[in-house]
PDB file of N, CA and C in Angstrom:
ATOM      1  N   UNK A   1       0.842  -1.166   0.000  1.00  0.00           N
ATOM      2  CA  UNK A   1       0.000   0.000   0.000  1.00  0.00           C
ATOM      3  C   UNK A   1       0.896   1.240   0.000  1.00  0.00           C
ATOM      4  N   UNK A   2       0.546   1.875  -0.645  1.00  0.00           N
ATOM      5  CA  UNK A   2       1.222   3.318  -0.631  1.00  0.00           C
ATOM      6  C   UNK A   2       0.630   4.324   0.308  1.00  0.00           C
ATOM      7  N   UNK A   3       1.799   5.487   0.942  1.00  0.00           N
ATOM      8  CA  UNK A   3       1.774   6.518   1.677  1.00  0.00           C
ATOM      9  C   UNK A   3       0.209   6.904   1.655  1.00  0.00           C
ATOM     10  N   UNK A   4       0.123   7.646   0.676  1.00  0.00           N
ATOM     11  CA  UNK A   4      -1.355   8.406  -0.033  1.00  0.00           C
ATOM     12  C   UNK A   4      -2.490   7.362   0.364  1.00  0.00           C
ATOM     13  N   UNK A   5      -2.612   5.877   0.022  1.00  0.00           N
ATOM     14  CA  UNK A   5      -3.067   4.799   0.071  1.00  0.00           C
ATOM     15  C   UNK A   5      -3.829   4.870   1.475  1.00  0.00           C
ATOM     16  N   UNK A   6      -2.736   4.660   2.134  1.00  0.00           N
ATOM     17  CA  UNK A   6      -2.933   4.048   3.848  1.00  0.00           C
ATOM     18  C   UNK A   6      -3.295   5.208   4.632  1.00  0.00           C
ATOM     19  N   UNK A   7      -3.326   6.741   3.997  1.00  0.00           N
ATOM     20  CA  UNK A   7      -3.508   7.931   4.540  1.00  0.00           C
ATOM     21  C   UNK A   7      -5.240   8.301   4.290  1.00  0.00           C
ATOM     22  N   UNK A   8      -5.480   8.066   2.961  1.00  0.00           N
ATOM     23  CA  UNK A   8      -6.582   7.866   2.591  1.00  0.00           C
ATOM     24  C   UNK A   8      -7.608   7.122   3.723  1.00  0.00           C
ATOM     25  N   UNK A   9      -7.271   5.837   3.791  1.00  0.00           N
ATOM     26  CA  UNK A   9      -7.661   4.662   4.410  1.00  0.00           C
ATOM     27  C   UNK A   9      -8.169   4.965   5.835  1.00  0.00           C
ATOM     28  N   UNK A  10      -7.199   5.553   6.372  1.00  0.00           N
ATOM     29  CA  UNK A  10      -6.923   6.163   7.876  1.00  0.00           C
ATOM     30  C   UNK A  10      -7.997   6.664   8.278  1.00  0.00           C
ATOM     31  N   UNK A  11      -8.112   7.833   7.398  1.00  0.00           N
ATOM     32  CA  UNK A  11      -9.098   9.054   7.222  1.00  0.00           C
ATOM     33  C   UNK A  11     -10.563   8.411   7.240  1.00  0.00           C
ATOM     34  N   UNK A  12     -10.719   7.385   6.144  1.00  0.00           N
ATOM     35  CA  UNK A  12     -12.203   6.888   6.160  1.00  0.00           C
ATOM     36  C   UNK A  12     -12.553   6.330   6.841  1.00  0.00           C
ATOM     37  N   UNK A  13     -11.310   5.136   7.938  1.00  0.00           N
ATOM     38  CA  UNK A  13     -12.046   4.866   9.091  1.00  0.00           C
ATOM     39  C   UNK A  13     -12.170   5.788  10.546  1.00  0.00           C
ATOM     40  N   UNK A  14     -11.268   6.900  10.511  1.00  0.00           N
ATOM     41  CA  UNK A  14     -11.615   7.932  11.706  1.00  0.00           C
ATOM     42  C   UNK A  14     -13.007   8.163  10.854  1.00  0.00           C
ATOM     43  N   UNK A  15     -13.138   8.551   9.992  1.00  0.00           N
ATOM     44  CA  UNK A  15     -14.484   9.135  10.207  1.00  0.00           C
ATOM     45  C   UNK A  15     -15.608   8.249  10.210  1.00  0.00           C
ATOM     46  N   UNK A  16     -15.491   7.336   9.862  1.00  0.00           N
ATOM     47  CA  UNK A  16     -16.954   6.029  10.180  1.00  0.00           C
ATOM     48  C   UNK A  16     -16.788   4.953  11.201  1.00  0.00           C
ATOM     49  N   UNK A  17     -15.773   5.613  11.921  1.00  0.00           N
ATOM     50  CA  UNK A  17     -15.775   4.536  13.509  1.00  0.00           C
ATOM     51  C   UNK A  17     -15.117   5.315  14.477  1.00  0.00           C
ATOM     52  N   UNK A  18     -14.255   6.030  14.388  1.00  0.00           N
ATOM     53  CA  UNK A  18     -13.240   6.914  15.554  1.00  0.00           C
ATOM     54  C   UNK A  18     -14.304   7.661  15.959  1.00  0.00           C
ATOM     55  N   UNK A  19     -14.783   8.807  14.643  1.00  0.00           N
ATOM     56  CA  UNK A  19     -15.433  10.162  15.427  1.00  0.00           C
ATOM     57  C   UNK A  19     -16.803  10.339  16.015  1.00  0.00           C
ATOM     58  N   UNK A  20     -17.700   9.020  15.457  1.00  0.00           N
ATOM     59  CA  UNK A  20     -18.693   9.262  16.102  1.00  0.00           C
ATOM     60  C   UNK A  20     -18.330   8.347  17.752  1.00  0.00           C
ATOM     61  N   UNK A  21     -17.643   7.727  17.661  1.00  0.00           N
ATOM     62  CA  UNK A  21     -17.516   6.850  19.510  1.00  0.00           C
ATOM     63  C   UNK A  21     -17.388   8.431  20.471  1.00  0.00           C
ATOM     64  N   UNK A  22     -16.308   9.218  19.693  1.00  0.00           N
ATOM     65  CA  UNK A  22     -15.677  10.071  20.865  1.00  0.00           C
ATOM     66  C   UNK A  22     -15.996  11.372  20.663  1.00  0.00           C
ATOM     67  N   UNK A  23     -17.308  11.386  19.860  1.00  0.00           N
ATOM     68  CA  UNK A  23     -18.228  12.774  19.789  1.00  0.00           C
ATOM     69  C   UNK A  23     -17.339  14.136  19.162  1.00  0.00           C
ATOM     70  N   UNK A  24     -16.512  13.362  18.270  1.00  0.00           N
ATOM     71  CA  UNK A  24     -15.965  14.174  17.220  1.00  0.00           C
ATOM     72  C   UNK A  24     -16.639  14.255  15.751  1.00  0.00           C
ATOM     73  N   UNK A  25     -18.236  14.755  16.109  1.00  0.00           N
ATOM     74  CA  UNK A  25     -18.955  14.950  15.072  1.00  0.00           C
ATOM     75  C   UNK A  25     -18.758  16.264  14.260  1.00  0.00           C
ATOM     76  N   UNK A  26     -18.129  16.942  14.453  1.00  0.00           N
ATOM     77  CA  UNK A  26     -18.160  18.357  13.663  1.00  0.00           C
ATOM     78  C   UNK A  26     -17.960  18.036  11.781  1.00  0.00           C
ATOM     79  N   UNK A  27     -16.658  17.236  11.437  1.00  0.00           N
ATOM     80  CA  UNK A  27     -17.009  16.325  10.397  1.00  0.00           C
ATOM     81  C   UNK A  27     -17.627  15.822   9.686  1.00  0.00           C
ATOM     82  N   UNK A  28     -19.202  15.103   9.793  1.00  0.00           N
ATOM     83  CA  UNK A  28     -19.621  14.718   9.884  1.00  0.00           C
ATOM     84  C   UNK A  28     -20.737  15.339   9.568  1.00  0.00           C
ATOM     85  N   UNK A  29     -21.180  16.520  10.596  1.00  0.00           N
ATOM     86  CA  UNK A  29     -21.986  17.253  10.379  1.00  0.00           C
ATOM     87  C   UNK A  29     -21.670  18.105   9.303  1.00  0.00           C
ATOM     88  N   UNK A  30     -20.399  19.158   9.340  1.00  0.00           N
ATOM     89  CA  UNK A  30     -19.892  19.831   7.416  1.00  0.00           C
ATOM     90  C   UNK A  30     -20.762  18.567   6.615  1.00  0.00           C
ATOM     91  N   UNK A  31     -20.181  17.680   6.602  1.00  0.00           N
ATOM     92  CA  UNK A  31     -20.335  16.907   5.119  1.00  0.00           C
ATOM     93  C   UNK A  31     -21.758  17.161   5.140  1.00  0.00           C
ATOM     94  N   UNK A  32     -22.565  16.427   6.064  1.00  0.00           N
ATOM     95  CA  UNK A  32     -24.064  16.461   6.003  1.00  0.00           C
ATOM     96  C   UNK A  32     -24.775  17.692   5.699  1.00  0.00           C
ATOM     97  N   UNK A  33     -24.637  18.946   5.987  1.00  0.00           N
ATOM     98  CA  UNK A  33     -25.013  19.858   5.883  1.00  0.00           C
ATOM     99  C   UNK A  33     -24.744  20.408   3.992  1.00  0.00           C
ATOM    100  N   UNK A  34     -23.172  20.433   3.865  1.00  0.00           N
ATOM    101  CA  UNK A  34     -22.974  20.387   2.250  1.00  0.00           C
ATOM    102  C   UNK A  34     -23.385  19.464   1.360  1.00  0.00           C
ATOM    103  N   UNK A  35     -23.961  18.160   1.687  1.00  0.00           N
ATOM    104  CA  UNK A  35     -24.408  17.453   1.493  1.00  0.00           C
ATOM    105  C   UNK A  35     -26.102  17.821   0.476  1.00  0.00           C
ATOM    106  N   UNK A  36     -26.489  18.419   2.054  1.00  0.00           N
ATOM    107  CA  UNK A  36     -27.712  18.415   2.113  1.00  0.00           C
ATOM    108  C   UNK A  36     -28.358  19.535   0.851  1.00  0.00           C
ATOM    109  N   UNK A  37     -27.252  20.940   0.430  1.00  0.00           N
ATOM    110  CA  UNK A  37     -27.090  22.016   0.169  1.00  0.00           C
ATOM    111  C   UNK A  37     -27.016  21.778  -1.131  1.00  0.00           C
ATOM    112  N   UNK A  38     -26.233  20.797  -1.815  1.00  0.00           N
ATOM    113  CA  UNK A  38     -25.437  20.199  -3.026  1.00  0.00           C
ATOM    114  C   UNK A  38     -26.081  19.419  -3.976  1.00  0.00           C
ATOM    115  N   UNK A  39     -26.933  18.113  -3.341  1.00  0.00           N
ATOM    116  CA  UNK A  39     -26.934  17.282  -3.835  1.00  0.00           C
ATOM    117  C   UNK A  39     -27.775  16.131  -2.414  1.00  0.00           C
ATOM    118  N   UNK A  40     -28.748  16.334  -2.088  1.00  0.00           N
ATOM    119  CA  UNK A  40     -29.492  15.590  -0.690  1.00  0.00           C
ATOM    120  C   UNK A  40     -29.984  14.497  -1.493  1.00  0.00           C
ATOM    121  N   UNK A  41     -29.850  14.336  -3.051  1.00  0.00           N
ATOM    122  CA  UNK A  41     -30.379  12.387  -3.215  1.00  0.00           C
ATOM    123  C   UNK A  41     -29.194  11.621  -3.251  1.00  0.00           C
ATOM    124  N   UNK A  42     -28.269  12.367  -2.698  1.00  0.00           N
ATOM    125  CA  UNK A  42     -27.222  10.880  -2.774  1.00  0.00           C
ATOM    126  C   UNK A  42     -26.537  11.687  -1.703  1.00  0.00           C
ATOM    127  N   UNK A  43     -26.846  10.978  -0.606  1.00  0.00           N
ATOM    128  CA  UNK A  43     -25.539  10.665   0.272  1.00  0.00           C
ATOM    129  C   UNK A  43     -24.253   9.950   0.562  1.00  0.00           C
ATOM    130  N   UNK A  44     -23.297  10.622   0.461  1.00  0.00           N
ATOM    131  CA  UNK A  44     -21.858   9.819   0.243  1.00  0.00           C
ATOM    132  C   UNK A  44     -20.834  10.874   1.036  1.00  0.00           C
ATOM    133  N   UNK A  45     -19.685  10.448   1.195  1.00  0.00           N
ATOM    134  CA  UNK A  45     -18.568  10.763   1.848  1.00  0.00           C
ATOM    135  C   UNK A  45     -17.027  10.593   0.849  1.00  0.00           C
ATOM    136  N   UNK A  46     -17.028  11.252  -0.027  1.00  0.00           N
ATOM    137  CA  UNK A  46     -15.486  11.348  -0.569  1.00  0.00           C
ATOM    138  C   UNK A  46     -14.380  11.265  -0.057  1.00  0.00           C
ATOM    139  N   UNK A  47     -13.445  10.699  -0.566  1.00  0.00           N
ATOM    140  CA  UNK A  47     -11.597  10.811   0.102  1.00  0.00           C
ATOM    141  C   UNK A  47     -11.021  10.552  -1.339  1.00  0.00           C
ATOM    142  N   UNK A  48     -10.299  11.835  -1.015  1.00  0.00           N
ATOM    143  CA  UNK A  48      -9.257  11.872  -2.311  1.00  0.00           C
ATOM    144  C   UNK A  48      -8.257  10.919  -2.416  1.00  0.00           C
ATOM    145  N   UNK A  49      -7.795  10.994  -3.281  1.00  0.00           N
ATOM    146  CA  UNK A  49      -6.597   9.354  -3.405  1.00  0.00           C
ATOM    147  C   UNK A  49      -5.303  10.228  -2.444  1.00  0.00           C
ATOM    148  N   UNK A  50      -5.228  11.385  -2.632  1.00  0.00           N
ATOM    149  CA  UNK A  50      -3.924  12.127  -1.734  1.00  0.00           C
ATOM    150  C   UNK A  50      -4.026  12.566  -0.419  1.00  0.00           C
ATOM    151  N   UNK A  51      -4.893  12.179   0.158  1.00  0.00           N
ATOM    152  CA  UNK A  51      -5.393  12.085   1.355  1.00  0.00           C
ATOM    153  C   UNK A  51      -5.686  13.654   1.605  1.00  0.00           C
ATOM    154  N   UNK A  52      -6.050  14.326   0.996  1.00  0.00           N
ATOM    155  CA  UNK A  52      -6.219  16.026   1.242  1.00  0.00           C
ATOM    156  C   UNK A  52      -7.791  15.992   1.631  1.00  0.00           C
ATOM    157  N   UNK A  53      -8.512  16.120   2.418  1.00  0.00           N
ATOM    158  CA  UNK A  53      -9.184  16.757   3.118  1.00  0.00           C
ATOM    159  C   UNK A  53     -10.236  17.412   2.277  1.00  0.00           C
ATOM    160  N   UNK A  54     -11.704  16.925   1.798  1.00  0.00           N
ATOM    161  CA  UNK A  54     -12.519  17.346   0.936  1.00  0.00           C
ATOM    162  C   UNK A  54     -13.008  18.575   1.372  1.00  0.00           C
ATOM    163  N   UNK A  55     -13.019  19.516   2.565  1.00  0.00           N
ATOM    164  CA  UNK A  55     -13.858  20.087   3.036  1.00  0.00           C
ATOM    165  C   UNK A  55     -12.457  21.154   4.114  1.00  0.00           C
ATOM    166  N   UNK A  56     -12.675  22.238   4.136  1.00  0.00           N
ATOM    167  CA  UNK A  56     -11.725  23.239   4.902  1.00  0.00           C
ATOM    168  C   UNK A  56     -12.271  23.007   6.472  1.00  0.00           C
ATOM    169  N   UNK A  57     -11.449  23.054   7.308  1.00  0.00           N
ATOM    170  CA  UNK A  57     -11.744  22.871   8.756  1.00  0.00           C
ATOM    171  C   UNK A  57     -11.695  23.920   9.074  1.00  0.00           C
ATOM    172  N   UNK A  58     -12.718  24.938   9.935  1.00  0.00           N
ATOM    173  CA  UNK A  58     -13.235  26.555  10.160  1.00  0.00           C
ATOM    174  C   UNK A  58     -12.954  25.896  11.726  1.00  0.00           C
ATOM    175  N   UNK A  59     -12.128  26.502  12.264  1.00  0.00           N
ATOM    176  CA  UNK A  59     -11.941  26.378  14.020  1.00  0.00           C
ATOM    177  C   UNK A  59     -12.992  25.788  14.496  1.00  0.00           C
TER     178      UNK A  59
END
């Protein structure tokens, strides 16, 4: 597996098992909300192959 690969990987399971246990929903909620704004008949969750971060993190 490559760098990018396993970084990717990382990322998709913090966010569909890490962040909701330890109420690190803020994530979660962005997506859902842009989600909702964008495109509300298809719900999905993107990860780039370079592990960059679909969405800007606002404090």
């Amino acid at each position: 597996m490559l760098f990018c690969q396993r970084e990717a990987a990382e990322t998709a399971v913090y966010l569909t098992e890490v962040a909701p246990r330890t109420g690190d929903v803020w994530i979660r909620n962005d997506l859902s909300s842009s989600n909702a704004e964008y495109n509300d008949a298809l719900n999905r969750v993107a990860v780039f192959a370079d592990s960059t971060p679909p969405w800007p993190r606002t404090a």
